[in-house]
N, C-alpha and C. Protein backbone atom coordinates (compact mmCIF):
# COMPACT_ATOMS: atom_id res chain seq x y z
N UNK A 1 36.72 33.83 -62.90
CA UNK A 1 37.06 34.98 -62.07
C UNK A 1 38.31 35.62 -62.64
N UNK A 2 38.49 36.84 -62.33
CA UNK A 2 39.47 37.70 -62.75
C UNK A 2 40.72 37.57 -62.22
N UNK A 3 41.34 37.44 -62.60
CA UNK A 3 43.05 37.84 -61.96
C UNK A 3 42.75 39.34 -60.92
N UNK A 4 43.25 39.24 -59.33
CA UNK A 4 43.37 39.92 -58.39
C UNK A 4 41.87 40.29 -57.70
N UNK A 5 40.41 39.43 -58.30
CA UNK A 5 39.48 39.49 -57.72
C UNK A 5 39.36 38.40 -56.69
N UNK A 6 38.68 39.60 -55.57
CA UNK A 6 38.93 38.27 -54.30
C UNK A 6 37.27 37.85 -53.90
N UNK A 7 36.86 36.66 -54.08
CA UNK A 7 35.81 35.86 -52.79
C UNK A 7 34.41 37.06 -51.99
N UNK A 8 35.88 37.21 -50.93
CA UNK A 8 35.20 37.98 -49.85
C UNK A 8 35.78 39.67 -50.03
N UNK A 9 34.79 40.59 -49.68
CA UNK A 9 35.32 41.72 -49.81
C UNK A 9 36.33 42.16 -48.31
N UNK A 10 36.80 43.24 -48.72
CA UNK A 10 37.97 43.52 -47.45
C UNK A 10 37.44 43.56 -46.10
N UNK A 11 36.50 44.59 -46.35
CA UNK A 11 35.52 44.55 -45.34
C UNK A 11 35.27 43.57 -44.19
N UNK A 12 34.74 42.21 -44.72
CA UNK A 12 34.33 41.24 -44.59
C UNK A 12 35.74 40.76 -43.62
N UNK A 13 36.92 40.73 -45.13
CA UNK A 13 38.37 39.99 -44.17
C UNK A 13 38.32 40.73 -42.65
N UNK A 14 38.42 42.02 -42.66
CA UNK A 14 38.35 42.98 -41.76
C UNK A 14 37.97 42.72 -40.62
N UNK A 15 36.11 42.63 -40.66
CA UNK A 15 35.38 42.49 -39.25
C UNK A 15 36.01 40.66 -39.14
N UNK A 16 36.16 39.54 -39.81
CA UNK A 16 36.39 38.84 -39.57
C UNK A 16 38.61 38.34 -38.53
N UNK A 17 38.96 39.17 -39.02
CA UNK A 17 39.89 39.20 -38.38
C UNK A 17 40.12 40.02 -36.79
N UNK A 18 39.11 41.19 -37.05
CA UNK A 18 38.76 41.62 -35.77
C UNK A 18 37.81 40.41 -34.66
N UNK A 19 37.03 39.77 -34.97
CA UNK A 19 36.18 38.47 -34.30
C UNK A 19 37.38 37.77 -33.80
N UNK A 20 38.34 37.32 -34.45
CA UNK A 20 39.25 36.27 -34.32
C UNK A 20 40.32 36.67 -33.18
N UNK A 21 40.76 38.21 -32.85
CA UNK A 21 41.68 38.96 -32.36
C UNK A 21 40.83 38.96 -31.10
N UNK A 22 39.74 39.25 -30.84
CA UNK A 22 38.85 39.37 -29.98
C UNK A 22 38.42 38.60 -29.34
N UNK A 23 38.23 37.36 -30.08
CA UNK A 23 37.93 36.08 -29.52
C UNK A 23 39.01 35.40 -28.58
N UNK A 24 40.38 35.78 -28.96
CA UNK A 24 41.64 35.51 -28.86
C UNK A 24 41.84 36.44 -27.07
N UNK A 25 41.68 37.40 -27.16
CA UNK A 25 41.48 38.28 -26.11
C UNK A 25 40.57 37.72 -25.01
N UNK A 26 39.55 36.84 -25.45
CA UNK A 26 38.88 36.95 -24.19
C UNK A 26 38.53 35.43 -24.54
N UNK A 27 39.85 34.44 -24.51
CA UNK A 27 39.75 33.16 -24.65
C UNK A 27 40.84 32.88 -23.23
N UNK A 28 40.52 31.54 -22.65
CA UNK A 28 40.88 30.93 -21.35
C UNK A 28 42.23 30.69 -21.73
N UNK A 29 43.42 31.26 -21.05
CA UNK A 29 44.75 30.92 -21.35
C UNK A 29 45.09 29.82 -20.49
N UNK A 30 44.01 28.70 -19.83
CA UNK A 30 44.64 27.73 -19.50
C UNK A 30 44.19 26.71 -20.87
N UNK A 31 42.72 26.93 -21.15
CA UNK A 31 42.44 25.83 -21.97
C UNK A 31 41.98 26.59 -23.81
N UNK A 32 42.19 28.13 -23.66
CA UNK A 32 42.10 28.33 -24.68
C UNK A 32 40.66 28.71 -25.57
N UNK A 33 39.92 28.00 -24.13
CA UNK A 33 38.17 28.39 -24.94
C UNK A 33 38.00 29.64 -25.23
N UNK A 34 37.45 29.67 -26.27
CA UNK A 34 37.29 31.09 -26.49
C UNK A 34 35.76 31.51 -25.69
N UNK A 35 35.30 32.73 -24.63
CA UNK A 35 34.80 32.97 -23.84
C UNK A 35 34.18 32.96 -22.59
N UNK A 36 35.43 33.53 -22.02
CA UNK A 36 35.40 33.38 -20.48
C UNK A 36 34.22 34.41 -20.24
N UNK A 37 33.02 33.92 -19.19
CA UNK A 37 31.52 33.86 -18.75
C UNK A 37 31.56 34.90 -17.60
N UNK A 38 31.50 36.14 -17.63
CA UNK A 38 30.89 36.70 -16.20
C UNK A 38 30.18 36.14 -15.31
N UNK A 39 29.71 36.74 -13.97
CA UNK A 39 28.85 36.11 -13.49
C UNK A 39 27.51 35.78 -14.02
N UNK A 40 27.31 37.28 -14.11
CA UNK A 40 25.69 37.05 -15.49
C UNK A 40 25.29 36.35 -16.64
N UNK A 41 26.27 35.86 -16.94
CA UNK A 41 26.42 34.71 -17.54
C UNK A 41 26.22 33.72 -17.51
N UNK A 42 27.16 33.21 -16.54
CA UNK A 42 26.94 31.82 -15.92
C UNK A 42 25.50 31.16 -15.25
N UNK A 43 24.83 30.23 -15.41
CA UNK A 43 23.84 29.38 -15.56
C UNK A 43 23.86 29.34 -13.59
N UNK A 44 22.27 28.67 -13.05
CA UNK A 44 22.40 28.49 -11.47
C UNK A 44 23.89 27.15 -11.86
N UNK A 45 23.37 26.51 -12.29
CA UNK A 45 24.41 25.02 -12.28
C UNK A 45 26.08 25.51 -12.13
N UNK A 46 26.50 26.20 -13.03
CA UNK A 46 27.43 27.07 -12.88
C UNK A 46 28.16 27.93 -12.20
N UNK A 47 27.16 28.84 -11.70
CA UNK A 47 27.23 29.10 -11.03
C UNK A 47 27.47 28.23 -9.30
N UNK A 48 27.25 27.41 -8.88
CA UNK A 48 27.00 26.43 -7.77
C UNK A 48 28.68 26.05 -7.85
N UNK A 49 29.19 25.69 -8.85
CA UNK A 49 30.40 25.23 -9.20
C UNK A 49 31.51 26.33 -9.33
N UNK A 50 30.76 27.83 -9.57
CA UNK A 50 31.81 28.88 -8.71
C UNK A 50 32.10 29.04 -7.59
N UNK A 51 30.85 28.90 -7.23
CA UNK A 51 31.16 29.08 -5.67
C UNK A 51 31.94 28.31 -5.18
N UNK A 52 32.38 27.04 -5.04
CA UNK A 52 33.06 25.93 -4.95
C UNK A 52 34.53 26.25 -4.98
N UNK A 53 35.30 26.83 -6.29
CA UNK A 53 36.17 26.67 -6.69
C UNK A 53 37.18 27.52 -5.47
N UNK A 54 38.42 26.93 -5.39
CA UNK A 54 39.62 28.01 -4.51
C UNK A 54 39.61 28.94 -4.20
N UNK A 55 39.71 29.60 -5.70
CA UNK A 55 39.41 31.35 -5.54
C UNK A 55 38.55 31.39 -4.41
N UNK A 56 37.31 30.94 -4.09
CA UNK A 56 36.34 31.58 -2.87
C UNK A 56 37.22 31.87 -1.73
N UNK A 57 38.31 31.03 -1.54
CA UNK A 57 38.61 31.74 0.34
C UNK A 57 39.49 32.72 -0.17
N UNK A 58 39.99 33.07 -1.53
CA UNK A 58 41.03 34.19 -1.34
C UNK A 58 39.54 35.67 -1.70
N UNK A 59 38.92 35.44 -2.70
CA UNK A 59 38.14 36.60 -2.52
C UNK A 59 36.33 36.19 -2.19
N UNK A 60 36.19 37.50 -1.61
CA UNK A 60 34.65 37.73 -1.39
C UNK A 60 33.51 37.30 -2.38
N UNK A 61 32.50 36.53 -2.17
CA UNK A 61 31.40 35.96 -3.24
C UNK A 61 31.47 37.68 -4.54
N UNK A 62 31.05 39.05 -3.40
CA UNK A 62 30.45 39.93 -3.98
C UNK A 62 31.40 40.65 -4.93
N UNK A 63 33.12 40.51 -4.42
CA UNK A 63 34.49 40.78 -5.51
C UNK A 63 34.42 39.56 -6.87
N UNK A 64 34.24 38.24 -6.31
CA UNK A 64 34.10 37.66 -7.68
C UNK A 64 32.86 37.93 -8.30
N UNK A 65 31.39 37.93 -7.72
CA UNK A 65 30.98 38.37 -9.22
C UNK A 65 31.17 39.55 -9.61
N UNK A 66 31.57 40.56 -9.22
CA UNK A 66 31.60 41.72 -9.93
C UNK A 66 32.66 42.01 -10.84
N UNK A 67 34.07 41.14 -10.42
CA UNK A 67 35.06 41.89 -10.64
C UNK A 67 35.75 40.07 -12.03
N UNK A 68 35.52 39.26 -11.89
CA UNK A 68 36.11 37.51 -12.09
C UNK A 68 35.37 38.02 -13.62
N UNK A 69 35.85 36.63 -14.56
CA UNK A 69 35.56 35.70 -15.56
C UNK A 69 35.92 34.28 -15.13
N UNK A 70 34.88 33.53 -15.79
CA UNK A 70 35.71 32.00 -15.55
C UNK A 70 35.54 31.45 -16.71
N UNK A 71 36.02 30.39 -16.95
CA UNK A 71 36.06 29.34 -18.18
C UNK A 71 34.96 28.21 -17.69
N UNK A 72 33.94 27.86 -18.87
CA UNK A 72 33.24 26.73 -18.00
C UNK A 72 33.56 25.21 -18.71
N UNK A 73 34.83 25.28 -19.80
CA UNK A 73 35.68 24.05 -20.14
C UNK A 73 36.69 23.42 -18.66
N UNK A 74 37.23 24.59 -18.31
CA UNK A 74 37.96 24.12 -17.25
C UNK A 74 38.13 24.63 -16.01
N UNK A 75 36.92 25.49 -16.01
CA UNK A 75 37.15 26.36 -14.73
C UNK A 75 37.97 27.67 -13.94
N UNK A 76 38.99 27.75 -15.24
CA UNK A 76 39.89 28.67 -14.51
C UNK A 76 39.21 29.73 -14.43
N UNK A 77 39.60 30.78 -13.36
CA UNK A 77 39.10 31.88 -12.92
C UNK A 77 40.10 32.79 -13.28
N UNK A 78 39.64 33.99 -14.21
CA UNK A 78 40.48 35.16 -14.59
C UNK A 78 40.22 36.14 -13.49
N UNK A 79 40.84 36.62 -12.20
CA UNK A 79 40.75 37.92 -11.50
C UNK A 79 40.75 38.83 -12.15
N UNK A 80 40.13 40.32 -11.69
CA UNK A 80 40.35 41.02 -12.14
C UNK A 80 41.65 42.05 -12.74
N UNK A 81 42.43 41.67 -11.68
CA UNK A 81 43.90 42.33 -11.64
C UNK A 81 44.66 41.23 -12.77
N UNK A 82 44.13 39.99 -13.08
CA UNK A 82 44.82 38.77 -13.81
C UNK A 82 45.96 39.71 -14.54
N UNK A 83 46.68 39.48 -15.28
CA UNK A 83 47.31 39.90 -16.47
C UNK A 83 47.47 38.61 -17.91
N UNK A 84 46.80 37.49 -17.47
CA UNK A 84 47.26 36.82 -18.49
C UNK A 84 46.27 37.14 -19.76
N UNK A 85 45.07 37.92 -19.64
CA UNK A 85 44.13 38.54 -20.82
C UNK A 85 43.68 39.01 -20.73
């Protein structure tokens, strides 16, 4: 290989650093997983185990699914108003 030829083209670095920034964005800031699950998402099983969680007595079934993310490593629930991502 040449002196200053690279592997992967820029491109490539590019969309791949965008994945990583993104992933980063919409990863669980308690445990870090990368993709916190809408409701539509989430599985019946999963779902069963939202319903469950704290959050239910502060908001409405029909505000969390519309408005929540959760983590299904550890459960945390991102509100909509959250600010931590």
């Amino acid at each position: 290989m040449r002196d200053g030829d690279n592997l992967v083209s820029h491109r490539v670095i590019a969309k791949l650093h965008d994945e990583q920034v993104m992933s980063k964005q919409l990863s669980c800031p308690r445990c870090d997983k990368p993709g916190l699950k809408t409701w539509t998402e989430l599985d019946d099983e999963e779902r069963e185990v939202v319903r469950r969680l704290p959050a239910s007595a502060e908001y409405s079934l029909s505000e969390r699914q519309a408005t929540h993310q959760w983590c299904t490593r550890c459960w945390y629930e991102k509100p909509a108003t959250d600010e931590h991502g």
